[in-house]
N, C-alpha and C. Protein backbone atom coordinates (compact mmCIF):
# COMPACT_ATOMS: atom_id res chain seq x y z
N UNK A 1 0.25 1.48 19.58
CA UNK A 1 0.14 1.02 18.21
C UNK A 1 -0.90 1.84 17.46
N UNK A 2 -0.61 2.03 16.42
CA UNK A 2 -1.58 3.21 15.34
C UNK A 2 -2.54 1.95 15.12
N UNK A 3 -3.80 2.50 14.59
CA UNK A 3 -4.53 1.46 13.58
C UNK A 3 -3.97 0.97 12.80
N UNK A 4 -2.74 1.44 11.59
CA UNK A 4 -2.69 0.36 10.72
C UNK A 4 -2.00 -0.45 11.04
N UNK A 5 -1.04 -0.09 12.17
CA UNK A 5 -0.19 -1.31 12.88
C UNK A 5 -0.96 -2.24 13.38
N UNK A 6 -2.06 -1.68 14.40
CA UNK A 6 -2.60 -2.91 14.90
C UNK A 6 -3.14 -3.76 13.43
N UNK A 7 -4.09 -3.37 12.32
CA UNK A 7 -4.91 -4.04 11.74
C UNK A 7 -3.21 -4.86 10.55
N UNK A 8 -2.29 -4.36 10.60
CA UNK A 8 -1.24 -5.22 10.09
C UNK A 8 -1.01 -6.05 10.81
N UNK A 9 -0.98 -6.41 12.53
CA UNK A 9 -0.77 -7.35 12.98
C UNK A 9 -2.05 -8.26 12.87
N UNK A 10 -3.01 -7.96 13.19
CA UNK A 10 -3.88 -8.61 13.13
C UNK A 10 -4.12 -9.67 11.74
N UNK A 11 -3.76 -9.11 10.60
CA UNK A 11 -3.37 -9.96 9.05
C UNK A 11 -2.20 -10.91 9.46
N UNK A 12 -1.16 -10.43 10.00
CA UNK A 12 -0.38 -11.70 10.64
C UNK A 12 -0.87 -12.38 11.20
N UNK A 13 -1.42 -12.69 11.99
CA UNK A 13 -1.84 -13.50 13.23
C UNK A 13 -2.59 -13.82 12.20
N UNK A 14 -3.79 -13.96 11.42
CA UNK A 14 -4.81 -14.46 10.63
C UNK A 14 -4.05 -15.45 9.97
N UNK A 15 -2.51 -14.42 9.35
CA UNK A 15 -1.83 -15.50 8.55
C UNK A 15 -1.38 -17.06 8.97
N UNK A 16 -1.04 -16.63 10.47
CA UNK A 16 -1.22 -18.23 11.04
C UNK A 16 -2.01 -19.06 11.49
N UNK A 17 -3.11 -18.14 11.16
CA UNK A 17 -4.18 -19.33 11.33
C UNK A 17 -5.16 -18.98 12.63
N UNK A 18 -4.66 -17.72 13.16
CA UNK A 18 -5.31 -17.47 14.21
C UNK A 18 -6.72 -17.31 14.36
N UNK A 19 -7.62 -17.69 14.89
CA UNK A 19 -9.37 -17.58 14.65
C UNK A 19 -9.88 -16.43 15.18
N UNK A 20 -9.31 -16.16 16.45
CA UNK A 20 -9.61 -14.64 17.09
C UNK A 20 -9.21 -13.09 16.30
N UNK A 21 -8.11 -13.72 15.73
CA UNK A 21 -7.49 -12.18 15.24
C UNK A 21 -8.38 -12.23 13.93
N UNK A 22 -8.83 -13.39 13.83
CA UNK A 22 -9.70 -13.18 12.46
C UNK A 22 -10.70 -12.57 12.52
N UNK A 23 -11.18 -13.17 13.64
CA UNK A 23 -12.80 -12.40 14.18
C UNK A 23 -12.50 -10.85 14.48
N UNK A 24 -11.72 -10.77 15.48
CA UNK A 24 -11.58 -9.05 15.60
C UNK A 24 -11.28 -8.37 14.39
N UNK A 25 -10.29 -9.11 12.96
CA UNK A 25 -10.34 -8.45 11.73
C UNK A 25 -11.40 -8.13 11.17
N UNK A 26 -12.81 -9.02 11.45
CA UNK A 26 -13.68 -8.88 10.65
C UNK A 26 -14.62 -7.97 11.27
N UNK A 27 -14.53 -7.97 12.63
CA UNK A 27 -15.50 -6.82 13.50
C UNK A 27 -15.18 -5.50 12.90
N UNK A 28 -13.79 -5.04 13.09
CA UNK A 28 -13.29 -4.11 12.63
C UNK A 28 -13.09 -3.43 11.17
N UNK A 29 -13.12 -4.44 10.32
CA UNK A 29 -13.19 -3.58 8.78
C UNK A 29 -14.21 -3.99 8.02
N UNK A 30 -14.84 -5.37 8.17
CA UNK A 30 -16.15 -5.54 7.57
C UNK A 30 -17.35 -4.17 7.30
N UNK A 31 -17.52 -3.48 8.51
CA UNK A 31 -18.26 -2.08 7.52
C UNK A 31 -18.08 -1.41 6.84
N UNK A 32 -16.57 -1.06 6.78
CA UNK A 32 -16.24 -0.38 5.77
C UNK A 32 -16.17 -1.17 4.34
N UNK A 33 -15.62 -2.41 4.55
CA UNK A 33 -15.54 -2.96 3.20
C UNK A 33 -16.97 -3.34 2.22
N UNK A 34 -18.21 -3.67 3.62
CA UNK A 34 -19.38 -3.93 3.19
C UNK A 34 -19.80 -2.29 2.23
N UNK A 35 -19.26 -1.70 2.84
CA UNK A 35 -19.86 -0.22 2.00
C UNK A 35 -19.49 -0.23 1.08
N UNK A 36 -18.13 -0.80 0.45
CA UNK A 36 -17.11 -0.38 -0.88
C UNK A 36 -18.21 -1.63 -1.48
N UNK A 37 -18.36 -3.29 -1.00
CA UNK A 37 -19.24 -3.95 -2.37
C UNK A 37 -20.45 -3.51 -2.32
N UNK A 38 -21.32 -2.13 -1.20
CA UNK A 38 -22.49 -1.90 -1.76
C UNK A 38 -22.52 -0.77 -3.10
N UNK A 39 -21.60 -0.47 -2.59
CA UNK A 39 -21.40 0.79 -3.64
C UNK A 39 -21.35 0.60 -4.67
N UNK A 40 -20.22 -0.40 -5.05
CA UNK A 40 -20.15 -1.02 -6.31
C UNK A 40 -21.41 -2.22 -6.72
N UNK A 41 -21.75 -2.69 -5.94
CA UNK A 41 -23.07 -3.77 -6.82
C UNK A 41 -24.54 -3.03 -6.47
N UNK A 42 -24.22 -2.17 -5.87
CA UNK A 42 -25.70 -1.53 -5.52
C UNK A 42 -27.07 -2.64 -4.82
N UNK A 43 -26.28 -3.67 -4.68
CA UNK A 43 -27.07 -4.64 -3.82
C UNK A 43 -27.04 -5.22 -2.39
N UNK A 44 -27.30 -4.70 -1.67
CA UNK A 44 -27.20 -5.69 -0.64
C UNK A 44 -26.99 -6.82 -0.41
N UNK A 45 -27.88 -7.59 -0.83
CA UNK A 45 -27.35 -8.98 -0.63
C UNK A 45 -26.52 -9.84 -1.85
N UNK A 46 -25.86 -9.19 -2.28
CA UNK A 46 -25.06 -9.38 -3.39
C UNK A 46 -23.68 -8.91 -2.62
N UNK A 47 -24.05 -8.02 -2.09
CA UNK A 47 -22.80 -7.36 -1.03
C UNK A 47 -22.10 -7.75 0.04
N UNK A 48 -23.49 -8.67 0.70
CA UNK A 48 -23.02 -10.01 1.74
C UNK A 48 -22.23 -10.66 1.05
N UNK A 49 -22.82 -11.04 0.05
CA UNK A 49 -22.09 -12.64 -0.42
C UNK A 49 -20.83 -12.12 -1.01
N UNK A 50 -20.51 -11.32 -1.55
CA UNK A 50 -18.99 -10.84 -1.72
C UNK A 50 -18.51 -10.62 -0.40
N UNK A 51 -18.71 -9.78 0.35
CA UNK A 51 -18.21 -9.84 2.10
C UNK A 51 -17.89 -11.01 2.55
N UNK A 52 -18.67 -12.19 2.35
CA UNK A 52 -18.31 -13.10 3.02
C UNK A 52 -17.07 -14.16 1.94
N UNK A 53 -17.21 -13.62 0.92
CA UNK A 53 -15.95 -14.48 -0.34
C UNK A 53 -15.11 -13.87 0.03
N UNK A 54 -14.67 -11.95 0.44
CA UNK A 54 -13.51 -11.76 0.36
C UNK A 54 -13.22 -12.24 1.82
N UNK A 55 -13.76 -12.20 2.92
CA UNK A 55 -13.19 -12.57 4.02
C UNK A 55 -12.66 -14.18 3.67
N UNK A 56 -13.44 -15.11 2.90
CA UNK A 56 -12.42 -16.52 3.13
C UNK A 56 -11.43 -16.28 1.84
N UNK A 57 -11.42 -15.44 1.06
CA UNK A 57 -9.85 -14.93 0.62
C UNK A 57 -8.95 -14.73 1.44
N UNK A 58 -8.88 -13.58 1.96
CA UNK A 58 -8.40 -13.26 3.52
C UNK A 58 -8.02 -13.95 4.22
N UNK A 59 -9.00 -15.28 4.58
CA UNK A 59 -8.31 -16.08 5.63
C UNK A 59 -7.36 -16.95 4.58
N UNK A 60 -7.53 -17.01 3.26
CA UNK A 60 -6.52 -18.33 3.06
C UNK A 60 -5.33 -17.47 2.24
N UNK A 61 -5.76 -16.40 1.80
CA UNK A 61 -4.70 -15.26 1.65
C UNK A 61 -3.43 -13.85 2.65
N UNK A 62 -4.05 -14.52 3.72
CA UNK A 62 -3.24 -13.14 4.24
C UNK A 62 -1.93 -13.51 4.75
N UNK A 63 -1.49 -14.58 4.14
CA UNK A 63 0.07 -14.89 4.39
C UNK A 63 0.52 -13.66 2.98
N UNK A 64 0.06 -13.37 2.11
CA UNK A 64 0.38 -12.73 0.50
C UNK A 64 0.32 -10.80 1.18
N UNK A 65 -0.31 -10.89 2.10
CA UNK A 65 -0.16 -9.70 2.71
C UNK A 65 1.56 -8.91 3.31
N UNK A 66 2.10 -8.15 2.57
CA UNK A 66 3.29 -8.09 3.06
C UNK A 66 3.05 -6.44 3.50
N UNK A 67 3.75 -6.08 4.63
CA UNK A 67 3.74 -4.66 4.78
C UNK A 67 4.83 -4.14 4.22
N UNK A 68 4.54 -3.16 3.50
CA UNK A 68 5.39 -2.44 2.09
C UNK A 68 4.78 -0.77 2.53
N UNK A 69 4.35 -0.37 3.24
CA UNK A 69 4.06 0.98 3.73
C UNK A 69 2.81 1.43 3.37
N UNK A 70 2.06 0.41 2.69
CA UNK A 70 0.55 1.07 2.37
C UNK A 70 0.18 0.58 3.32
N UNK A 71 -0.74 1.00 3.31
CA UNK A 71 -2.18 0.77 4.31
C UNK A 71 -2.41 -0.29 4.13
N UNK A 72 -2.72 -1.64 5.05
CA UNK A 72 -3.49 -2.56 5.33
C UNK A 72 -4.91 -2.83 4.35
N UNK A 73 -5.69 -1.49 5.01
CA UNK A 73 -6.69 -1.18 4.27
C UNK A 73 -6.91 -1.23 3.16
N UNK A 74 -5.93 -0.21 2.42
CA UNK A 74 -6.05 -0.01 0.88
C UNK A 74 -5.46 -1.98 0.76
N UNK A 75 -5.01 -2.87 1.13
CA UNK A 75 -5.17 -4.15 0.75
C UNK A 75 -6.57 -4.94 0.75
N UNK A 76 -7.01 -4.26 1.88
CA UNK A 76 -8.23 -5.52 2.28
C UNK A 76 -9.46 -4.43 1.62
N UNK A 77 -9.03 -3.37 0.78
CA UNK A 77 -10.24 -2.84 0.57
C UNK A 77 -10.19 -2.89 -1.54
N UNK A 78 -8.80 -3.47 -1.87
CA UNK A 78 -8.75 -3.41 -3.33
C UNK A 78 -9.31 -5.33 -3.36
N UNK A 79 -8.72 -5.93 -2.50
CA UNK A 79 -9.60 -7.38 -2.53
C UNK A 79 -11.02 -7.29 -2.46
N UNK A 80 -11.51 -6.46 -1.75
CA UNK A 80 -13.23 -6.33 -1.89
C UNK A 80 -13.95 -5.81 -3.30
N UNK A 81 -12.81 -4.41 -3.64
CA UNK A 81 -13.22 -4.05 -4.98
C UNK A 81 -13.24 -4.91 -5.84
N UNK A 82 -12.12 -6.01 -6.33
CA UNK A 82 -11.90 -6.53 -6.97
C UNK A 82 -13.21 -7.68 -7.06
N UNK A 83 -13.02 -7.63 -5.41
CA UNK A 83 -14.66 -9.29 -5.64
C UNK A 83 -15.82 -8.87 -6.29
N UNK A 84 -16.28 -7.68 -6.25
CA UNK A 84 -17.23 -7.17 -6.33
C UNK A 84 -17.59 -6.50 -8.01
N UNK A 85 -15.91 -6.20 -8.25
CA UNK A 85 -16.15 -6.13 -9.65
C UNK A 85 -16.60 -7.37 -10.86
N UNK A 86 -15.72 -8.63 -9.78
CA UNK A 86 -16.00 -9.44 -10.64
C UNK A 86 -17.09 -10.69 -10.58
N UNK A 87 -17.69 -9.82 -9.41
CA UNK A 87 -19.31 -10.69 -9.46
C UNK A 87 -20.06 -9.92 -10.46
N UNK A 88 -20.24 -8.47 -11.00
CA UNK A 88 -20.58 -7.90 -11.86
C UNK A 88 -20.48 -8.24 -13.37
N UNK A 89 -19.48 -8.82 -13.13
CA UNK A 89 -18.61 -9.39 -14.73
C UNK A 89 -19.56 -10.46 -14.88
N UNK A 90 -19.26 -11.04 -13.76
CA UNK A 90 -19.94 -12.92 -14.07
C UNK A 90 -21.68 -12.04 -14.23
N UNK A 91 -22.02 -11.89 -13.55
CA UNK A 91 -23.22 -11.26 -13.92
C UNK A 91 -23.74 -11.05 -15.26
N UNK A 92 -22.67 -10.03 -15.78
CA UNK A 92 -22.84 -9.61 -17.40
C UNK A 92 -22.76 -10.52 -18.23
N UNK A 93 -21.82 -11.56 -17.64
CA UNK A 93 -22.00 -12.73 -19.00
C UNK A 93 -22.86 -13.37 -18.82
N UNK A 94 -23.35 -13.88 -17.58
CA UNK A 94 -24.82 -14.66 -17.48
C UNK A 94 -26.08 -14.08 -17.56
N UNK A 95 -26.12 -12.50 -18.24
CA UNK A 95 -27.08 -11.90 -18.31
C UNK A 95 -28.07 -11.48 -17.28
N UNK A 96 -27.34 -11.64 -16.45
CA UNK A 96 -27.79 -11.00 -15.08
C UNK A 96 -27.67 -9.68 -14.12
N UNK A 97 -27.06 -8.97 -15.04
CA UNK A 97 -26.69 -7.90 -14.49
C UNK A 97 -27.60 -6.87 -14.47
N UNK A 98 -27.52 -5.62 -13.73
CA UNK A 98 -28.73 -4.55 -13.92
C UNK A 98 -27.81 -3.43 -13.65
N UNK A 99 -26.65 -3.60 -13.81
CA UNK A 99 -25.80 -2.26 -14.14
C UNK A 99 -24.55 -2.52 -15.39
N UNK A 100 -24.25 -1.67 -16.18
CA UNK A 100 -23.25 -2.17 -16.56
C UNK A 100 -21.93 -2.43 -16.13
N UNK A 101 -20.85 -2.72 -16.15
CA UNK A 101 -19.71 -2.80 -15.15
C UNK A 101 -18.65 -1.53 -15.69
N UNK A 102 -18.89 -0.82 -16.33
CA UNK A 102 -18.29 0.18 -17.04
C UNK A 102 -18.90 1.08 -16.13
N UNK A 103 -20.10 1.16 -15.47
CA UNK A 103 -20.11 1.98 -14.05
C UNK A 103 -19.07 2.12 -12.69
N UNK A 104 -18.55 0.53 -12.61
CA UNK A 104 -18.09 0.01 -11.34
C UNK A 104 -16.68 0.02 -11.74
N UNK A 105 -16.56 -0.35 -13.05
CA UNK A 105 -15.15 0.33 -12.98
C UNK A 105 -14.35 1.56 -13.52
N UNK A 106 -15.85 2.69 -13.44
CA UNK A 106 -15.12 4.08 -13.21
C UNK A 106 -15.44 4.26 -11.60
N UNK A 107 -15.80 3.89 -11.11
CA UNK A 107 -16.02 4.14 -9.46
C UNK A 107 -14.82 3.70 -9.08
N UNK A 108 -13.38 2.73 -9.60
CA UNK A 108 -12.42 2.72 -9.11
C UNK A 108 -11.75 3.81 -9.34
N UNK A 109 -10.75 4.35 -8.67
CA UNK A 109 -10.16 5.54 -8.51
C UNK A 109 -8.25 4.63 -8.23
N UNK A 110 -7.66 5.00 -9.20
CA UNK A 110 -6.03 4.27 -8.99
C UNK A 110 -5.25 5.16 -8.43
N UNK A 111 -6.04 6.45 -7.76
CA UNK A 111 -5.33 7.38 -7.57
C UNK A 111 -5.23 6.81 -5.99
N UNK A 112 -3.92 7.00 -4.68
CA UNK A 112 -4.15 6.53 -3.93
C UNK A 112 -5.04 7.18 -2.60
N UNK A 113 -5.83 6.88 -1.70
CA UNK A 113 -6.94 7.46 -1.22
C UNK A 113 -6.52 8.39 0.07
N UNK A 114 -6.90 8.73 0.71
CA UNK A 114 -6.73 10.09 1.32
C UNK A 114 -5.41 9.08 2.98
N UNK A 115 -6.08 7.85 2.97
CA UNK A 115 -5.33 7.27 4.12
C UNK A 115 -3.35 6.86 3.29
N UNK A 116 -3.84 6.49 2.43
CA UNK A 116 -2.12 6.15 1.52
C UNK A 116 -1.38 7.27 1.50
N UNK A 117 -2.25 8.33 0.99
CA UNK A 117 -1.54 9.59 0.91
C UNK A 117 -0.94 10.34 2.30
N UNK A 118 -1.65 10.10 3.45
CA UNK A 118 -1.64 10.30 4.69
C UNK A 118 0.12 9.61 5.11
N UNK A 119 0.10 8.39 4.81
CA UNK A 119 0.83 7.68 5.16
C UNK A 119 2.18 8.18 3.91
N UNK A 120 2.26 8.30 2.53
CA UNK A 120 3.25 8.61 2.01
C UNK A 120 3.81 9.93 2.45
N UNK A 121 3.06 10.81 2.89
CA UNK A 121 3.06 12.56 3.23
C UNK A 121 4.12 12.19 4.85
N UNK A 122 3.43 11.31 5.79
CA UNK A 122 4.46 11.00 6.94
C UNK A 122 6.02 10.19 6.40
N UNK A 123 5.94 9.04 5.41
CA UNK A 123 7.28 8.79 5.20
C UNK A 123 7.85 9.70 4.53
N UNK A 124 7.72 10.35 4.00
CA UNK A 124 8.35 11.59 3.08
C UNK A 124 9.01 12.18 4.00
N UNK A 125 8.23 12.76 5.02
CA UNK A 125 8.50 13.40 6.42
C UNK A 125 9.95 12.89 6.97
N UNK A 126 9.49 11.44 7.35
CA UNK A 126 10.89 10.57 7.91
C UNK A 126 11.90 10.31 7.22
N UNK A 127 11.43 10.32 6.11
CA UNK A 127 13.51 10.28 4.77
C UNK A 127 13.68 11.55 4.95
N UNK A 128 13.00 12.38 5.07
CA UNK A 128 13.44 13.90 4.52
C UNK A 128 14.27 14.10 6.29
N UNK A 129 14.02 13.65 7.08
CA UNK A 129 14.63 14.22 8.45
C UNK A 129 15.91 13.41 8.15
N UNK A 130 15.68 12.28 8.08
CA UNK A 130 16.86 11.35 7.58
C UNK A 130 17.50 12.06 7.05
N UNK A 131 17.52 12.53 5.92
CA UNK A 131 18.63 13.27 4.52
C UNK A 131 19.21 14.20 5.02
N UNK A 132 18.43 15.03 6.58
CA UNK A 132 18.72 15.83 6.91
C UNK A 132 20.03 15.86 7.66
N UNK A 133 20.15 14.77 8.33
CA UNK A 133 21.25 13.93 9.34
C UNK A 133 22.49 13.77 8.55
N UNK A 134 22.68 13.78 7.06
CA UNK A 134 23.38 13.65 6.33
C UNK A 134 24.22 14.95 5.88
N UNK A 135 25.62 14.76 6.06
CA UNK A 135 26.41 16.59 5.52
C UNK A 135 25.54 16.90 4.70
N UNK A 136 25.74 18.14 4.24
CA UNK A 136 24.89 19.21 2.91
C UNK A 136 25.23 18.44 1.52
N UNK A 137 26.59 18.08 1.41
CA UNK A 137 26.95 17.69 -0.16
C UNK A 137 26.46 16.12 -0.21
N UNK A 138 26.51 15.17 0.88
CA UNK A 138 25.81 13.66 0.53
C UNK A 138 24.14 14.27 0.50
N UNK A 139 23.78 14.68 0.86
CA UNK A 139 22.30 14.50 0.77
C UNK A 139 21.57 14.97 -0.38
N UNK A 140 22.72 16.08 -0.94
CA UNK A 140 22.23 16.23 -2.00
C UNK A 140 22.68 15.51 -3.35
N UNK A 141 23.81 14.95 -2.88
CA UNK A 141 23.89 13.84 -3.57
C UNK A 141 22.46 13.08 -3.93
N UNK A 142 22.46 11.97 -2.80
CA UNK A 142 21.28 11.16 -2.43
C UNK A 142 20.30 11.70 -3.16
N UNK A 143 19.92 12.59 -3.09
CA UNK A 143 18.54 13.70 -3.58
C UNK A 143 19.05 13.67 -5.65
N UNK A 144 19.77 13.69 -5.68
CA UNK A 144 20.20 13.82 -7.27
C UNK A 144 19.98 12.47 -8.03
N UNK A 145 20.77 11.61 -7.20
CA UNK A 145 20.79 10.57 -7.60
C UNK A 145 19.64 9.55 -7.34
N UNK A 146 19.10 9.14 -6.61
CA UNK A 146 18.06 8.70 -6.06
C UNK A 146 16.80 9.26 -6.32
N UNK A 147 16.49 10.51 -6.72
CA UNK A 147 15.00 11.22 -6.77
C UNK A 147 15.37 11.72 -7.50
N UNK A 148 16.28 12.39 -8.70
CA UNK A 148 16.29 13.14 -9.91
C UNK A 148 16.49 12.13 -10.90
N UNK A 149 17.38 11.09 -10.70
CA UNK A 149 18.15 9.94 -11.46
C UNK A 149 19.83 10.27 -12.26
N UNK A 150 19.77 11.34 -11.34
CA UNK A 150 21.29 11.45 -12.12
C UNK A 150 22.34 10.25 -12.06
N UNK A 151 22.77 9.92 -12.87
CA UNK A 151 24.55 8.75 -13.05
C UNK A 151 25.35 9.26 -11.77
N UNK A 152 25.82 8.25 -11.62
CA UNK A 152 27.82 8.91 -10.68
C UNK A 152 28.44 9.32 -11.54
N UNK A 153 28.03 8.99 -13.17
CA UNK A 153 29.11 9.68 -13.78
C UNK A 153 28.67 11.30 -13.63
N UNK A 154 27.03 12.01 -14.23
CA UNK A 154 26.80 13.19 -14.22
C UNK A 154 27.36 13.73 -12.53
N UNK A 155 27.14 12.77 -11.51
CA UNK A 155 27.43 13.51 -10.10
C UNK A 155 28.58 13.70 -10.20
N UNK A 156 29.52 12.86 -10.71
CA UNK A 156 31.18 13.31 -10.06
C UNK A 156 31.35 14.61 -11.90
N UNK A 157 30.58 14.78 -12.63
CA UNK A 157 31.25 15.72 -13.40
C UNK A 157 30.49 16.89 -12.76
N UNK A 158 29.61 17.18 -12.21
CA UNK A 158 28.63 18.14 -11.80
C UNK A 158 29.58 19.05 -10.85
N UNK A 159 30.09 17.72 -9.45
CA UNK A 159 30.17 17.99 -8.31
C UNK A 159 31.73 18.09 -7.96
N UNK A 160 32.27 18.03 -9.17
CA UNK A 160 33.61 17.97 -9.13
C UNK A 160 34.18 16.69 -8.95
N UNK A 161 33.81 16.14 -8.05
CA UNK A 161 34.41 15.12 -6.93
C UNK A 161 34.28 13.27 -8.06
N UNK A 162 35.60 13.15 -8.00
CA UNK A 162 36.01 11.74 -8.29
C UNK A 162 34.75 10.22 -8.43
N UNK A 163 34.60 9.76 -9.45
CA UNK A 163 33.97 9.04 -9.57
C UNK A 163 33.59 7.76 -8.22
N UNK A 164 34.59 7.21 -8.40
CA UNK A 164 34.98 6.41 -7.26
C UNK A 164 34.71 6.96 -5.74
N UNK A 165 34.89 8.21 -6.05
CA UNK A 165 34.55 8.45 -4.12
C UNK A 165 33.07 8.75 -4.01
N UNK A 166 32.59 9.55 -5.63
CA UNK A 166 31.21 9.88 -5.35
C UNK A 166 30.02 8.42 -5.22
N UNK A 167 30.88 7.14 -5.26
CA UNK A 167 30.27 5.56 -5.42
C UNK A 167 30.22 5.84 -3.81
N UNK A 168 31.62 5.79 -3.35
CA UNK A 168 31.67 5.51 -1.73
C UNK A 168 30.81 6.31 -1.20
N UNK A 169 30.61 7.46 -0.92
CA UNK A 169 29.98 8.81 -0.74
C UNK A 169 28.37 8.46 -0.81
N UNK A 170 28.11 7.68 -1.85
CA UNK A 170 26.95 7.28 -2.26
C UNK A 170 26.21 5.92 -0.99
N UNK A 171 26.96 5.58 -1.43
CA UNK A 171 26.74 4.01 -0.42
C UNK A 171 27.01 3.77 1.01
N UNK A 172 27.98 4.80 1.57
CA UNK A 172 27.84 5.00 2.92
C UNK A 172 26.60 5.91 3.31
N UNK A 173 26.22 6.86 2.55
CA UNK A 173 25.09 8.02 3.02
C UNK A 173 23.71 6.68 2.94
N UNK A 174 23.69 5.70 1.96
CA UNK A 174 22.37 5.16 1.84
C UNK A 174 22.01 4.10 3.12
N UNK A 175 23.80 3.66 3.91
CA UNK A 175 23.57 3.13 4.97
C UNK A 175 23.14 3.34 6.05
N UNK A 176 23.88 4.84 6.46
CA UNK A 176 23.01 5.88 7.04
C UNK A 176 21.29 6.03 7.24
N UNK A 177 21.10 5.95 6.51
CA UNK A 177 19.56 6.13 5.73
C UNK A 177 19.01 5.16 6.33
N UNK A 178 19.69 4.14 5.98
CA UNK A 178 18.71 2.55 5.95
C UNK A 178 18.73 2.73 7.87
N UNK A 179 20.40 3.06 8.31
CA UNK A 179 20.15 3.07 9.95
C UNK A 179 19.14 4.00 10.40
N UNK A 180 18.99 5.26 10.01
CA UNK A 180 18.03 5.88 10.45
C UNK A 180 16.85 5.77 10.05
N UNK A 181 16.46 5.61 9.37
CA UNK A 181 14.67 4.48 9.04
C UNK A 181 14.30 3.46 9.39
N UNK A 182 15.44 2.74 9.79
CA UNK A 182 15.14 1.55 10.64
C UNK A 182 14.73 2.27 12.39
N UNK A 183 14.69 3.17 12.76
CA UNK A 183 14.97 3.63 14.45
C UNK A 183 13.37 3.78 14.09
C-alpha cells in the first residue's frame, strides 16, 4: 500500500468510528498539519488549539472524505488551512489579531501542491496507456471528444464516419477505458 492509500484507509476506518486508526491518523499527519496552522497564525499555541479543532472535525467529518484521486492530504491539510484561517478572522473581528489575514490568505496557494500534481502526472500516465489499448481511430476519437470537446456531430463530419456509429464507437471505447482503469 502507498501512503496515500494507507492514510485513505485510515480516514475510513476513522469514518466508522474507529479510535486506533484515529490515533495512528493523528501520529502520522499531525506534524505536518501543525506546521501549515503555524505558518499561517504564526503562533504556537494558537496552532495547538486549531490542531486539536481540526482533528475533532476529522473525527466527526471523515465520513465527507471521499477518494476522488487527490491526495488524502491535500484534504486533511485544506481543513487545517481553513481552521486556521478562520481563527484569524474571528481574531480580526474581536480585535485580536496581530497579523492581518490578507497575509494568510495570500499564503494559500489554489494551485495544486507538488504531491496532487505527483498524483495527476501518474493518472495521466494510466489513461494515456489505457487510450493506448484502444485502435488508432477510437482513441483519437476519445482524445477529440473528451479532451478537445469536439460534438459527434464535428467527429463524424471530420472523420468521415456516420454519426450513429461514431456514438457507438464512442461508448464502447469509454467502456474499455472504464475496464482498464478499473485493473
Amino acid at each position: 500500500m502507498t501512503p496515500q492509500e494507507e492514510i485513505e484507509a485510515l480516514i475510513a476506518r476513522v469514518a466508522m468510528g474507529h479510535r486506533k486508526s484515529f490515533r495512528e491518523l493523528y501520529e502520522r499527519t499531525s506534524a505536518k498539519l501543525f506546521g501549515i496552522a503555524s505558518r499561517v497564525l504564526r503562533d504556537e499555541a494558537q496552532a495547538e488549539e486549531v490542531l486539536q479543532e481540526v482533528f475533532l472535525r476529522i473525527w466527526h467529518r471523515a465520513d465527507s472524505y471521499k477518494a476522488n484521486g487527490y491526495s488524502p492530504m491535500t484534504w486533511l491539510i485544506t481543513i487545517t488551512r481553513n481552521a486556521a484561517i478562520d481563527r484569524l478572522r474571528r481574531a480580526r473581528r474581536e480585535g485580536t489579531a496581530t497579523e492581518p489575514v490578507e497575509i494568510a490568505e495570500r499564503l494559500y496557494d489554489p494551485q495544486p501542491g507538488p504531491e496532487a500534481r505527483a498524483v495527476e502526472r501518474d493518472e495521466a500516465r494510466v489513461l494515456n496507456a489505457c487510450l493506448d489499448e484502444l485502435p488508432d481511430d477510437r482513441a483519437s476519437m476519445v482524445r477529440q471528444a473528451y479532451l478537445q470537446g469536439m460534438t459527434y456531430a464535428e467527429l463524424s463530419e471530420s472523420t468521415g464516419v456516420k454519426l450513429n456509429t461514431v456514438r457507438t464507437w464512442l461508448r464502447r471505447s469509454l467502456l474499455q477505458l472504464r475496464e482498464c482503469l478499473s485493473r
